[in-house]
Protein backbone atom coordinates (compact mmCIF):
# COMPACT_ATOMS: atom_id res chain seq x y z
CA UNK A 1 176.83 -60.14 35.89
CA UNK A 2 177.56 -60.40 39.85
CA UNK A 3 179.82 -63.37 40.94
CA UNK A 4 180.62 -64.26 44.05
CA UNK A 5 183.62 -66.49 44.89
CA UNK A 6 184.02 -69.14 48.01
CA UNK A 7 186.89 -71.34 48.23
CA UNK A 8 189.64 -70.01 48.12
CA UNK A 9 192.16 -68.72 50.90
CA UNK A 10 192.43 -65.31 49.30
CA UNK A 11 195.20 -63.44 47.27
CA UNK A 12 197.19 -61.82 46.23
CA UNK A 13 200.06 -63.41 47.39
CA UNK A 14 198.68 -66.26 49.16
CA UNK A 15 200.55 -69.84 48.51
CA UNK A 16 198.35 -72.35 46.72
CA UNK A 17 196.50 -73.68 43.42
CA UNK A 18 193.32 -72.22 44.26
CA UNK A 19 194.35 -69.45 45.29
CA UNK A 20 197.06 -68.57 42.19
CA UNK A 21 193.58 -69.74 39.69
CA UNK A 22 191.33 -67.03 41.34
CA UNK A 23 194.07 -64.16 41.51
CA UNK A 24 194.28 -64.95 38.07
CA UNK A 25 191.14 -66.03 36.73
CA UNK A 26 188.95 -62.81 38.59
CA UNK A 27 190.66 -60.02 37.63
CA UNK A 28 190.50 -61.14 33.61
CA UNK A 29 186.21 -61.50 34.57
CA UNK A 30 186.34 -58.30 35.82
CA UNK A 31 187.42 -56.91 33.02
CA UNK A 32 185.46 -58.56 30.70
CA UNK A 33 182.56 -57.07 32.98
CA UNK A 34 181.89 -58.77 35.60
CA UNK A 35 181.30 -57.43 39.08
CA UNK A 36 183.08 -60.26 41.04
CA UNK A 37 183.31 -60.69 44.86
CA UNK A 38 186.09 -62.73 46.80
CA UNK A 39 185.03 -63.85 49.97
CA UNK A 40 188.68 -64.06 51.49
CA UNK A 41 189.82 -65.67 55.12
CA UNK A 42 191.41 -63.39 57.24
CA UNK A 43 194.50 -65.57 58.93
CA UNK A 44 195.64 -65.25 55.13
CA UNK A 45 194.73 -61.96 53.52
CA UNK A 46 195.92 -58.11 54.42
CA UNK A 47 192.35 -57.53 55.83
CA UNK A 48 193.21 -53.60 54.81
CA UNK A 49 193.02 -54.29 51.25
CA UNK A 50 189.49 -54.17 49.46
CA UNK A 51 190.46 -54.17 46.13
CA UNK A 52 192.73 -56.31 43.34
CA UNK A 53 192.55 -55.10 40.16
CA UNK A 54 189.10 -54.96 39.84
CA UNK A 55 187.88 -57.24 42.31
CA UNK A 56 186.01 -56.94 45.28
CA UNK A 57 187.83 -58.84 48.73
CA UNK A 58 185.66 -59.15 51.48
CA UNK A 59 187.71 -60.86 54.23
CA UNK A 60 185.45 -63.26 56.95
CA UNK A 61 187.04 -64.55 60.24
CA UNK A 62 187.23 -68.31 59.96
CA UNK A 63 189.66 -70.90 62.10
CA UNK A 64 192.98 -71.76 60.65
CA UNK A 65 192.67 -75.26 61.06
CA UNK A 66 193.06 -77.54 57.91
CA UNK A 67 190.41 -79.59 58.93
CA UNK A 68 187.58 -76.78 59.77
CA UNK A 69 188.56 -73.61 57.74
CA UNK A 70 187.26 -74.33 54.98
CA UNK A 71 183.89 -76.24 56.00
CA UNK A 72 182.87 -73.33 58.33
CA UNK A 73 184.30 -70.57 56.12
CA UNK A 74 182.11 -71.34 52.83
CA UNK A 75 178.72 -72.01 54.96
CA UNK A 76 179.34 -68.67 56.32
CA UNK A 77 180.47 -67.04 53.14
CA UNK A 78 177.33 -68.47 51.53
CA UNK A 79 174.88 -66.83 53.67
CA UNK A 80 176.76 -63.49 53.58
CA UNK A 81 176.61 -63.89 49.34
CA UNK A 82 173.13 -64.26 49.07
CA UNK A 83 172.42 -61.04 50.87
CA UNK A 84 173.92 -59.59 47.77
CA UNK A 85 172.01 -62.03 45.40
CA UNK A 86 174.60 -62.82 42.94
CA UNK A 87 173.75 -64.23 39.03
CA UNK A 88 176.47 -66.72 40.04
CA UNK A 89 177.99 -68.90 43.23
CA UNK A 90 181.29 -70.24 42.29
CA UNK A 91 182.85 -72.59 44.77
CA UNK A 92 186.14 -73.83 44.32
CA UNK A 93 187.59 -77.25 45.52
CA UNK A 94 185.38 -80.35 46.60
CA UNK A 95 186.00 -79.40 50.36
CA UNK A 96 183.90 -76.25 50.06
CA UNK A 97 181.28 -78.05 47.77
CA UNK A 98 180.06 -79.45 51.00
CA UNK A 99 177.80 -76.27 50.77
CA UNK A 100 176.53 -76.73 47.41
CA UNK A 101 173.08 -77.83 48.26
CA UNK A 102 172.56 -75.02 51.03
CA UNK A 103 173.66 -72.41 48.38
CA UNK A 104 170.62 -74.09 46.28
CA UNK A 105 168.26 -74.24 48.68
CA UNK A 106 168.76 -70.84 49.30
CA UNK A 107 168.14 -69.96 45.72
CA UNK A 108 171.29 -69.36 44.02
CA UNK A 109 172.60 -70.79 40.66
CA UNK A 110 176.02 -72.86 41.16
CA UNK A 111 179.04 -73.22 39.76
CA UNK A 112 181.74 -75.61 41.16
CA UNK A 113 185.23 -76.11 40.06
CA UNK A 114 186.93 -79.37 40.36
CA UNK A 115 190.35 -78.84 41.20
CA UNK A 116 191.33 -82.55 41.41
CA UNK A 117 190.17 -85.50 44.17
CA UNK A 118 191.92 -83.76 47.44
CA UNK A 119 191.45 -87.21 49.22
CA UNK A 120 194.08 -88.32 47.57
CA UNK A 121 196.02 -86.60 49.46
CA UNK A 122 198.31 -87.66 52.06
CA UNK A 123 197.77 -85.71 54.54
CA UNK A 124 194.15 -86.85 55.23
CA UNK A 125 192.75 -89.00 57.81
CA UNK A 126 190.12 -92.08 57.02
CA UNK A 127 187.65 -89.19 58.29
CA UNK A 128 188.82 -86.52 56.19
CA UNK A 129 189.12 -88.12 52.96
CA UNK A 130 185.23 -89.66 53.34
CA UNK A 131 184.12 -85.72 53.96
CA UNK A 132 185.89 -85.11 51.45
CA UNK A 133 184.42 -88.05 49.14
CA UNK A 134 180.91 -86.66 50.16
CA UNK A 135 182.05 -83.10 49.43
CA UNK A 136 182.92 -84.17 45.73
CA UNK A 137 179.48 -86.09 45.31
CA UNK A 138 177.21 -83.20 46.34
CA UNK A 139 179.00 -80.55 44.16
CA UNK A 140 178.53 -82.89 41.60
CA UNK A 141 175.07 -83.94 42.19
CA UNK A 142 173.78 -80.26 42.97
CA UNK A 143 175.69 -78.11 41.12
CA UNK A 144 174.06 -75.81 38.32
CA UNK A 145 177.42 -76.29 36.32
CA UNK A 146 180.47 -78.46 36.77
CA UNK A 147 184.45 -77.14 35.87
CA UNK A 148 187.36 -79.62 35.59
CA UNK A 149 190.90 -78.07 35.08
CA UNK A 150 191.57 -81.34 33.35
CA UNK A 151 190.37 -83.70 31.23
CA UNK A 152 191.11 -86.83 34.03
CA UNK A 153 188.85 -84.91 36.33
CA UNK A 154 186.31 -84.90 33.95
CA UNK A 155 186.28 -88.08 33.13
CA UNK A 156 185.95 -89.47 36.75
CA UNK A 157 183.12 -86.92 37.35
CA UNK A 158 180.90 -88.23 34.25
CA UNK A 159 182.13 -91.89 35.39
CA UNK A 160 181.21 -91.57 39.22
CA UNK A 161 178.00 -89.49 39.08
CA UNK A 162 177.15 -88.79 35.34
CA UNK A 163 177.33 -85.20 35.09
CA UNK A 164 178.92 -83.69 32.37
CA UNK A 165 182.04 -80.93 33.40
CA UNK A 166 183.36 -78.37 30.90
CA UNK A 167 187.05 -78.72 30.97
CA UNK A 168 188.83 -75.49 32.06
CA UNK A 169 192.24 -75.71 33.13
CA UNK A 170 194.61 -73.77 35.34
CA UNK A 171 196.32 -71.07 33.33
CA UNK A 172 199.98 -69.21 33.81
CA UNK A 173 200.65 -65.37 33.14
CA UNK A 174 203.55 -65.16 30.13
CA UNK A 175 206.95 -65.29 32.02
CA UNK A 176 208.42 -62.12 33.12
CA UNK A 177 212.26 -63.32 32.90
CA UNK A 178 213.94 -61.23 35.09
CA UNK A 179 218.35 -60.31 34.50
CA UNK A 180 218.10 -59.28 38.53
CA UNK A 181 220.62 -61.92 40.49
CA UNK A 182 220.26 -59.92 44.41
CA UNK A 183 217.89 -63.02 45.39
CA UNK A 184 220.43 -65.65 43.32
CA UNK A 185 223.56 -63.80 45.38
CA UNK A 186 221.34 -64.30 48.79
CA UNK A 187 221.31 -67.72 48.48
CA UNK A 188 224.63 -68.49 47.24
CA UNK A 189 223.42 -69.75 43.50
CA UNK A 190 224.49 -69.75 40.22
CA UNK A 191 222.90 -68.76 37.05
CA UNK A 192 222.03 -71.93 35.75
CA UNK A 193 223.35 -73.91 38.27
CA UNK A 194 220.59 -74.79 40.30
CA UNK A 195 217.56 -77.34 40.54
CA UNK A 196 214.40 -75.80 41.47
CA UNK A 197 211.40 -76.93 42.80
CA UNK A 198 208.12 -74.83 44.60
CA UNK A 199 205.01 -75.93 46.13
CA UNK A 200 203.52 -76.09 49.54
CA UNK A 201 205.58 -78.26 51.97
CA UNK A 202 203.18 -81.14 52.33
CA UNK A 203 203.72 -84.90 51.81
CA UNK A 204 202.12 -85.33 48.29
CA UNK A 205 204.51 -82.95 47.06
CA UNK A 206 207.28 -85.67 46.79
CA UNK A 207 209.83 -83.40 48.43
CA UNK A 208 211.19 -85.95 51.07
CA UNK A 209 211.91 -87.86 48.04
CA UNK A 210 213.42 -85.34 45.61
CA UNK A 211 215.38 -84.35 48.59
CA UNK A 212 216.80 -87.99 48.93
CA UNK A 213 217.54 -88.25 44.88
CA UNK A 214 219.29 -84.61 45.24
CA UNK A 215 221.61 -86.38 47.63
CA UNK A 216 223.18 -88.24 44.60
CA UNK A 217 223.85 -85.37 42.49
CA UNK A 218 227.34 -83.31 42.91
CA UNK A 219 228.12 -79.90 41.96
CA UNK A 220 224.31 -78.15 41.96
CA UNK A 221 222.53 -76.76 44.98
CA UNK A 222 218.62 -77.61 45.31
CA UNK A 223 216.24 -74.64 45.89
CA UNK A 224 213.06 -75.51 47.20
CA UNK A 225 209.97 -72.22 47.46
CA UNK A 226 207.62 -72.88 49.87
CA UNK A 227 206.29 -73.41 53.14
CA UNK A 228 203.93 -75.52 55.68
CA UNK A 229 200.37 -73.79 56.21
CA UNK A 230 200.28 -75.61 59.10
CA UNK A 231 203.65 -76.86 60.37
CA UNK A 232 203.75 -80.31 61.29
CA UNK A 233 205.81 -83.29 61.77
CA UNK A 234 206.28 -83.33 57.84
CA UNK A 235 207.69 -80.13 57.42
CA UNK A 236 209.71 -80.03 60.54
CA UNK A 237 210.89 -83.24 59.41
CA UNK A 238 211.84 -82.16 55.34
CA UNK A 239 213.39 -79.14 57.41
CA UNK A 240 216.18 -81.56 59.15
CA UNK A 241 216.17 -83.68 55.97
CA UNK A 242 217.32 -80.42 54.31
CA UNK A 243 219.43 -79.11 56.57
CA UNK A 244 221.89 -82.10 56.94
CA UNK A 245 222.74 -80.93 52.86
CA UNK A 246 224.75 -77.35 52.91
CA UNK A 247 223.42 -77.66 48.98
CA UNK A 248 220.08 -77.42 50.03
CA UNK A 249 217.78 -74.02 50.31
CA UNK A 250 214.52 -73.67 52.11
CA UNK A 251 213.65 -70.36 50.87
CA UNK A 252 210.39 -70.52 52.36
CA UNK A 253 207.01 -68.54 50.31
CA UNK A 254 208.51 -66.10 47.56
CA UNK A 255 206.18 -64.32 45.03
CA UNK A 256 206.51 -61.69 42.48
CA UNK A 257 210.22 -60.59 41.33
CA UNK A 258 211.98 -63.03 43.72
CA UNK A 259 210.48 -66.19 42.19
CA UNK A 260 210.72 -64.45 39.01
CA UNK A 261 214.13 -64.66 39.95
CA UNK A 262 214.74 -67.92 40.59
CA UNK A 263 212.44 -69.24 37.47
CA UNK A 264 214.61 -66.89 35.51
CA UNK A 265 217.73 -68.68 36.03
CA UNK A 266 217.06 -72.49 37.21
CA UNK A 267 219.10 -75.22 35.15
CA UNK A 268 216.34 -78.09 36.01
CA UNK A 269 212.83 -77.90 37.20
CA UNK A 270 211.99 -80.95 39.13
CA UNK A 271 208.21 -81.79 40.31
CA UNK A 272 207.91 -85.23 41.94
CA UNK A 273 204.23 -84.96 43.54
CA UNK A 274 202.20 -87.87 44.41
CA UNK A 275 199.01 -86.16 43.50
CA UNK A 276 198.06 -83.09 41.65
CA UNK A 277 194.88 -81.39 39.48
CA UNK A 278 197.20 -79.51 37.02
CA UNK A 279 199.81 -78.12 38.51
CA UNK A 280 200.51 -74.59 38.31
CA UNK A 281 204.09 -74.41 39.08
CA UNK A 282 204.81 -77.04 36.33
CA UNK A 283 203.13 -74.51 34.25
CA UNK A 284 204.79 -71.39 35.35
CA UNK A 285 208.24 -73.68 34.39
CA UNK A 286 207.68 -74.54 31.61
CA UNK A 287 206.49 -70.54 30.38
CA UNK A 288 209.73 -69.60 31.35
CA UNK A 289 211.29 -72.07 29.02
CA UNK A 290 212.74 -74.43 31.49
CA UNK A 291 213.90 -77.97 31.42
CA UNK A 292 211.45 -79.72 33.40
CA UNK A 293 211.30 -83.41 34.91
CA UNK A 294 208.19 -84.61 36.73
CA UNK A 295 206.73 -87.82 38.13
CA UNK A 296 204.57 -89.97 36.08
CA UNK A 297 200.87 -88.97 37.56
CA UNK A 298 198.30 -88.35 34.84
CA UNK A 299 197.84 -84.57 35.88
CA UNK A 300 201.77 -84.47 34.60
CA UNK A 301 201.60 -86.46 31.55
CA UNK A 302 198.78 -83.81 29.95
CA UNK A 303 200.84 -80.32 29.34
CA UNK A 304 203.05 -81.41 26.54
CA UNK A 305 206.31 -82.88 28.21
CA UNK A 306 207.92 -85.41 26.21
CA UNK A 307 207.69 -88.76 28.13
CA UNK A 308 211.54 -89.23 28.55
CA UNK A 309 211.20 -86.26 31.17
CA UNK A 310 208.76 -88.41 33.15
CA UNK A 311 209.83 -90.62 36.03
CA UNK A 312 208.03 -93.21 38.11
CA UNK A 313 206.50 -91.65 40.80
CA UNK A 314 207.90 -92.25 44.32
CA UNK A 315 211.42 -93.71 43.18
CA UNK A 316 214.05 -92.15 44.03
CA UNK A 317 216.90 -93.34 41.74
CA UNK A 318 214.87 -92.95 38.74
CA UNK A 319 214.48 -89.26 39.96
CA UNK A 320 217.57 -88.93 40.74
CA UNK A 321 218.96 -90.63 36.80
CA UNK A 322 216.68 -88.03 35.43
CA UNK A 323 217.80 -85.57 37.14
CA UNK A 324 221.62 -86.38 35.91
CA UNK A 325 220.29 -87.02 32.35
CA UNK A 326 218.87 -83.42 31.93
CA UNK A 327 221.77 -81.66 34.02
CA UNK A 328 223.58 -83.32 31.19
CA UNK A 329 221.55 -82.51 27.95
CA UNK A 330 220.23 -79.37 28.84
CA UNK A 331 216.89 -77.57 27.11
CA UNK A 332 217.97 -76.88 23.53
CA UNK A 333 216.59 -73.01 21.98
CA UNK A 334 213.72 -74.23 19.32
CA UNK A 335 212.81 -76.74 22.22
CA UNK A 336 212.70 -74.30 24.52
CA UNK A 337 210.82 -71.64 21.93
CA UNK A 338 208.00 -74.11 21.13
CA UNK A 339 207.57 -75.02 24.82
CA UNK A 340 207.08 -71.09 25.73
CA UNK A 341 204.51 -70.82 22.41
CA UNK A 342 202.55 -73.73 23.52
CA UNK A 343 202.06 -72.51 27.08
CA UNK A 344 201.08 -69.37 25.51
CA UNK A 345 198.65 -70.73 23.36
CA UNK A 346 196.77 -73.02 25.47
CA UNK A 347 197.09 -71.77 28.74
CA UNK A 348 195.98 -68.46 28.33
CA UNK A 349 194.04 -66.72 30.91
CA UNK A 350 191.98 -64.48 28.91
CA UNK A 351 191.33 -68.00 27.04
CA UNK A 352 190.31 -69.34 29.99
CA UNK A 353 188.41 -66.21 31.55
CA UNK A 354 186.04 -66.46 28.38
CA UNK A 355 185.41 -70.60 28.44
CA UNK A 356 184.36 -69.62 32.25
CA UNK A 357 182.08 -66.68 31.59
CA UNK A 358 180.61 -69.57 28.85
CA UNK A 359 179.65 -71.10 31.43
CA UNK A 360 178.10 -68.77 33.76
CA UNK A 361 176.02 -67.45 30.91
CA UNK A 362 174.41 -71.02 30.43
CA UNK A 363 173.78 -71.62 33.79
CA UNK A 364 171.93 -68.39 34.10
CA UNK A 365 170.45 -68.79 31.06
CA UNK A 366 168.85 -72.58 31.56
């Protein structure tokens, strides 16, 4: 079966949701025998590399701008594709399912995945978030087959435009726990001492305000992995937020055995977001066994955390009593051992590499 893939930024290595799902999801396809192509964007990708573990990268010039790249990237990538007529299109994000009814009127069978309502997000504009709005409608309206990484998602696609979408969510790789402490000694941390938090450095992330509770708490330093894809006021200003606290540390994007580092050896995993699909990160926390707090969004209150270690989204001493509680009563072991099975069990990627070639097979077979 040939896939193609539009969507995504690229990987490996590339910061986002999207992009951690496909550098996941594709190589598991492949080896279930698939031949799957990436169309990757070249400001992100080593444009050298041709190959990830099985899968094809074919990197296409496209403007890094946050409001264009993506829109001009997938048209393009789409017209590319069908050259090499593909069983399957799979577009990821409602952004790039702008493009779904091109991609059909050019013949090809569709698959979209819903990775959450992006115009929720605050870093839209009126304008945005209606393209954005019209992006979600025409993936769901033309679409051969509909994925939701969660069952919220779902729901509001069946309510909205009465499709029905197979629920496939995000999955984590096991944990990798790592005994290496170079990164902890570059930042000046403790084993076990620190909170730790990672995403992109955007608004909806809730970092402003987890930086704000963190200014409460005495005797931890906050680590926060991640960066701006497009600095901007926001991130400049988190930057001087951060930078007034000698407990805070902007590490900036780590991957690989650096974050495995600092997952490794956190005391407190703290996600306060506004707005997520099903975040990844949370995921990734919890596999490692951590103690984890997040805000009270539906997207967090679906993976299995008890709902003391929820807090109302946006407040800051809430966070910030949460955050005392659990430095407090840390993780206990058979809490922490049934957290790290349950990951394991449902948010397996060779789990959810098979409910996606299920899928594919009855689109191209109806």
């Amino acid at each position: 079966m040939k896939v193609a893939v539009l969507g995504t930024r690229g990987f490996p290595d590339v910061q986002g949701g999207i992009e951690s799902h496909c550098e996941n999801l594709y190589p598991c396809l492949s080896g279930k025998g698939c031949e799957v192509t990436v169309y990757t964007r070249k400001p992100y990708v080593d444009v050298t590399r041709d190959n990830y573990q099985g899968v094809k990268l074919v990197p296409l010039s496209c403007l890094k701008n946050k409001f264009l790249e993506s829109f001009l990237h997938t048209f393009l990538g789409i017209f590319i594709a069908k050259k090499n007529s593909p069983d399957i299109l799979h577009i990821h994000g409602i952004g790039p399912s702008l493009a779904v009814p091109v991609a059909r009127l050019l013949g090809l069978k569709v698959v979209v995945t819903n990775h959450g309502p992006d115009y929720k997000r605050k870093k839209w504009g009126k304008l945005a978030k209606l393209i954005l709005v019209l992006g979600e409608y025409l993936g769901s309206r033309f679409a051969n087959g509909i994925i939701c990484i969660s069952e919220s998602i779902g729901d509001g696609i069946r309510e909205k435009y009465g499709r029905h979408a197979v629920i496939v969510p995000n999955g984590v790789p096991m944990a990798r726990f790592s005994e290496g402490s170079d990164i902890i000694k570059k930042y000046g941390l403790t084993k076990g001492k620190y909170i730790l938090t990672v995403g992109r450095i955007v608004p909806e992330k809730g970092f402003h305000d987890l930086i704000e509770a963190f200014n409460n708490i005495d005797d931890r330093k906050l680590v926060i992995v991640g960066r701006a894809d497009h600095p901007d006021r926001y991130s400049i200003g988190l930057r001087e937020k951060a930078e007034k606290n000698k407990n805070i540390v902007l590490t900036g994007l780590l991957t690989g055995e650096p974050l495995r580092q600092l997952y490794s050896h956190a005391g407190l995993f703290v996600l306060p977001s506004y707005y997520e699909g099903l975040s990844m990160v949370l995921l990734e926390a919890m596999s490692y066994g951590l103690s984890c707090i997040t805000s009270d969004i539906s997207a967090n209150k679906n993976v299995g955390l008890d709902d003391d270690r929820l807090f109302k989204t946006g407040d800051v001493q809430a966070m910030a009593a949460k955050i005392k509680q659990f430095i407090e009563d840390p993780i206990q072991y058979e809490d922490k051992k049934a957290q790290v099975s349950m990951i394991a069990k449902e948010y397996n990627w060779g789990k959810i590499a098979n409910m996606t070639l299920d899928v594919y097979n009855k689109v191209i077979n109806t």
